[in-house]
N, C-alpha and C. Protein backbone atom coordinates (compact mmCIF):
# COMPACT_ATOMS: atom_id res chain seq x y z
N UNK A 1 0.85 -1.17 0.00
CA UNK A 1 0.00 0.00 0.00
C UNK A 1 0.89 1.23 0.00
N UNK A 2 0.28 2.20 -0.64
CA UNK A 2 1.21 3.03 -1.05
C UNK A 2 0.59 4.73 -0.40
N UNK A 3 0.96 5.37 0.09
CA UNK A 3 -0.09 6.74 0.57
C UNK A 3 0.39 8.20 -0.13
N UNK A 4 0.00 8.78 -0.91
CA UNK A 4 0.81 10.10 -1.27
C UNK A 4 -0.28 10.94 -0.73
N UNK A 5 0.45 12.12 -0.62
CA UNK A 5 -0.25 13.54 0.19
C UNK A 5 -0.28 14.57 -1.02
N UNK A 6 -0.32 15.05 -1.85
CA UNK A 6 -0.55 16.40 -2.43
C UNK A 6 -0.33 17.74 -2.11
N UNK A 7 0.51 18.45 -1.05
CA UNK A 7 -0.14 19.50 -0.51
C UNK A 7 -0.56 20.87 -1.13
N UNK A 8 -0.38 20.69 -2.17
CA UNK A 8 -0.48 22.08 -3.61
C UNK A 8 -2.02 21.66 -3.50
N UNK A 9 -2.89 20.48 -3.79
CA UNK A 9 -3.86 20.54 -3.87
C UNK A 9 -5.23 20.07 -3.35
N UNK A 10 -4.12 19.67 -1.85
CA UNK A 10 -5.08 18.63 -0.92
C UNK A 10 -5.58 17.78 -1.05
N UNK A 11 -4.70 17.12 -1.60
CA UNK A 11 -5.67 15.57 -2.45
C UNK A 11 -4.83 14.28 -1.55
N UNK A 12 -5.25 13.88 -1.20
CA UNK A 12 -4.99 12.19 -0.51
C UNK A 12 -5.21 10.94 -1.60
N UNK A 13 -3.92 10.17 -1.88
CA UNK A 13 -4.30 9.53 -2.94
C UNK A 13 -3.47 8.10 -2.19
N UNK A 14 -4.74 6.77 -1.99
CA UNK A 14 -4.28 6.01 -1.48
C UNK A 14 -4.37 4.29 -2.20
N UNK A 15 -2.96 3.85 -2.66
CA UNK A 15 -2.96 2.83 -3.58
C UNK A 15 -2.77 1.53 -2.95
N UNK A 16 -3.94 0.82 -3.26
CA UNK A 16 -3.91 -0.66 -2.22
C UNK A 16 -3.26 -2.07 -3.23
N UNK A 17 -3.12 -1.79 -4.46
CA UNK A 17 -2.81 -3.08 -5.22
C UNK A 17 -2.10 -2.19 -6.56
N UNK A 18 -1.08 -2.58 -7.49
CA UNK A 18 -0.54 -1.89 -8.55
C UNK A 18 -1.75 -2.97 -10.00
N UNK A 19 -2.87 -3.27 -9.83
CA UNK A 19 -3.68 -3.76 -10.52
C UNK A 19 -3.96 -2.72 -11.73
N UNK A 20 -4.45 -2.95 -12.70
CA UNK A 20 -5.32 -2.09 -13.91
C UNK A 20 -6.15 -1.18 -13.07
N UNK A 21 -6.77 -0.18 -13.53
CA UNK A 21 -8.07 0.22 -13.26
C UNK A 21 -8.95 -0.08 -14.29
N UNK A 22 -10.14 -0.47 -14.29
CA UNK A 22 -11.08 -0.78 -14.84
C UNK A 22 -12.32 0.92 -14.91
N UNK A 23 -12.57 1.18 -13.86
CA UNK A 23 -13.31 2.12 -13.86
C UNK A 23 -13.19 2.99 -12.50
N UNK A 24 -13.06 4.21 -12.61
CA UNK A 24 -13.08 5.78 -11.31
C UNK A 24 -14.82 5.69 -11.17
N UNK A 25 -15.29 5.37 -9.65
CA UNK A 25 -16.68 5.56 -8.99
C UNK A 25 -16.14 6.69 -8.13
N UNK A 26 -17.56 7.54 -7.98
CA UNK A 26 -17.58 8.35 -7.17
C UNK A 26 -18.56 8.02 -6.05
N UNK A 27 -17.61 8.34 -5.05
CA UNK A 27 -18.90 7.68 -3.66
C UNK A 27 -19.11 8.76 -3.15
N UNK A 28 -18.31 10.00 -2.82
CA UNK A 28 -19.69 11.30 -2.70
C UNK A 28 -18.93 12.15 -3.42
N UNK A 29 -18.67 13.59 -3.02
CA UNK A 29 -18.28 14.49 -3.81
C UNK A 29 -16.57 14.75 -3.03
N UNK A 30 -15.79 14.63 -3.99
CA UNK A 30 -14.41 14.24 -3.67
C UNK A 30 -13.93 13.16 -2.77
N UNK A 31 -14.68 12.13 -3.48
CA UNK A 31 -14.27 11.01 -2.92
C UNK A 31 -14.68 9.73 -3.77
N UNK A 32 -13.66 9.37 -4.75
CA UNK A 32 -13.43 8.79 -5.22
C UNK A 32 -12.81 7.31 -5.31
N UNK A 33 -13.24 6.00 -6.18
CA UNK A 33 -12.31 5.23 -6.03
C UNK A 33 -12.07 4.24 -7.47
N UNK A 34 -10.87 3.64 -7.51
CA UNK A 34 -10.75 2.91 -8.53
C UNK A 34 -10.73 1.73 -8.30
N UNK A 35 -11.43 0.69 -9.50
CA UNK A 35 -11.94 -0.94 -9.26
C UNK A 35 -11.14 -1.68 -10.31
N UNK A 36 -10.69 -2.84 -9.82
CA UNK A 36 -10.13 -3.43 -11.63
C UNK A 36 -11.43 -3.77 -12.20
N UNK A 37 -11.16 -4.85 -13.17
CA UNK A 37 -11.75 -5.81 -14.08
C UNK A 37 -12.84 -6.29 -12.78
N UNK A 38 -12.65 -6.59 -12.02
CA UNK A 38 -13.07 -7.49 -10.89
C UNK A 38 -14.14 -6.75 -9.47
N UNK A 39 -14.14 -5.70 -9.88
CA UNK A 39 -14.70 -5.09 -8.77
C UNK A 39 -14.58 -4.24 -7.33
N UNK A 40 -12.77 -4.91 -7.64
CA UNK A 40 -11.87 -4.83 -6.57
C UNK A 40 -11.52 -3.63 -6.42
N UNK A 41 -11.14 -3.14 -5.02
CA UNK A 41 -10.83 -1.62 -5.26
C UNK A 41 -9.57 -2.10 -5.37
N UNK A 42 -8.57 -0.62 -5.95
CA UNK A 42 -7.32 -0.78 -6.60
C UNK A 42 -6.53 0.71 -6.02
N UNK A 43 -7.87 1.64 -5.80
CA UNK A 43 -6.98 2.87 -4.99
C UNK A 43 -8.16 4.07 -4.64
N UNK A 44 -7.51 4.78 -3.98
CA UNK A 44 -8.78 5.99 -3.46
C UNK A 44 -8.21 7.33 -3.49
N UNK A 45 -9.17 8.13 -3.83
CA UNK A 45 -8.64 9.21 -3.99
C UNK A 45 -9.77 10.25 -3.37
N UNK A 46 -8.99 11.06 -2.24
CA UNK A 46 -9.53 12.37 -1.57
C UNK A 46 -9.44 13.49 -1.70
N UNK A 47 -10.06 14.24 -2.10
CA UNK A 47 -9.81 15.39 -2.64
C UNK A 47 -10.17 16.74 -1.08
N UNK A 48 -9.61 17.86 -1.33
CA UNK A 48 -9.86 18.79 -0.02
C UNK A 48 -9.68 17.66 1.09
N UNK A 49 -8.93 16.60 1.17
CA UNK A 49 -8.45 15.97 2.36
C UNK A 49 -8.19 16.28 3.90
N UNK A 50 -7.41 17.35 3.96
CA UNK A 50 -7.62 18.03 5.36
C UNK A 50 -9.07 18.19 5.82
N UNK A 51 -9.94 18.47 5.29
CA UNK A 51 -11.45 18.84 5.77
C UNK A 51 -12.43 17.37 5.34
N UNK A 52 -12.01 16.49 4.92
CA UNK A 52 -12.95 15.03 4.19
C UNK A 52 -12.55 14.53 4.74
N UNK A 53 -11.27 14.28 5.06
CA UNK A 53 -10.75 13.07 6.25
C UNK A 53 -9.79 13.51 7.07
N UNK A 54 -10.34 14.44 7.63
CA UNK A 54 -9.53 14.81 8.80
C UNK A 54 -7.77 14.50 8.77
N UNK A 55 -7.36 14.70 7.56
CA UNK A 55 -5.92 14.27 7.33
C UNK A 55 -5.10 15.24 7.77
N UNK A 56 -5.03 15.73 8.62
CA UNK A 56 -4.17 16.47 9.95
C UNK A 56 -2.60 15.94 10.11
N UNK A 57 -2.63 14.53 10.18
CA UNK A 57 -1.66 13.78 10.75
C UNK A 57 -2.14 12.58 10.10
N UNK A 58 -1.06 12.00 9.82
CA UNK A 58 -1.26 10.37 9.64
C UNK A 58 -0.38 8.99 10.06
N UNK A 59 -0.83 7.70 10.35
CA UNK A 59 0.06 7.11 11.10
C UNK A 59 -0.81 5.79 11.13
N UNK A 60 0.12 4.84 10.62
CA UNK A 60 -0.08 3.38 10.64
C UNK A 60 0.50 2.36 11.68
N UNK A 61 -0.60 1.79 11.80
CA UNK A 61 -0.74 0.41 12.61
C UNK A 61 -0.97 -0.98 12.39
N UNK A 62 -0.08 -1.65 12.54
CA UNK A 62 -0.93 -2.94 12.14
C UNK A 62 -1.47 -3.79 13.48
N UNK A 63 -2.36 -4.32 13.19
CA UNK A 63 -2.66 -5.36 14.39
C UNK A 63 -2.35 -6.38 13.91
N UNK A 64 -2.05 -7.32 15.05
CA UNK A 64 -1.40 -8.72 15.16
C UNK A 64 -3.11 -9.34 15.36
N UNK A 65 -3.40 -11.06 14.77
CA UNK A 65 -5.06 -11.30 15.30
C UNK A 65 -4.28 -12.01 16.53
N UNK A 66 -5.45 -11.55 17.29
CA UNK A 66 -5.52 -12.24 19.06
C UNK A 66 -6.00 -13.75 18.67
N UNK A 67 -5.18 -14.34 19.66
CA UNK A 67 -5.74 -15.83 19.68
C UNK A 67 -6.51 -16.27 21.61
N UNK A 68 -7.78 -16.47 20.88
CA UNK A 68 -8.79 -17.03 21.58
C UNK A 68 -8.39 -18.00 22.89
């Protein structure tokens, strides 16, 4: 996964697989995503990011799964 920031134009652009794109959906207004052949998402894109997703700061985690 790949994360770029924009800051010239506030755009958050976040790449989960180096797949084709098949087709750009819009799920509301600057907020975008790309699907392959398959349905699959392939990447997302935020536009005015500071104010759509609170992208202030950013910072990854992974969780380990708990065993029962």
């Amino acid at each position: 996964m790949k994360v770029k920031y924009f800051s010239d134009t506030d755009t958050a652009h976040i790449e989960f697989t180096e797949k084709a794109v098949q087709e750009t959906k819009e799920i509301s207004e600057n907020i975008y995503i790309d699907v392959d052949g398959k349905g699959n998402i392939v990447s997302m894109t935020i536009e005015h990011a500071k104010d759509n997703a609170g992208l202030w700061e950013f910072s990854y985690q992974e969780m380990s799964r708990q065993k029962a």
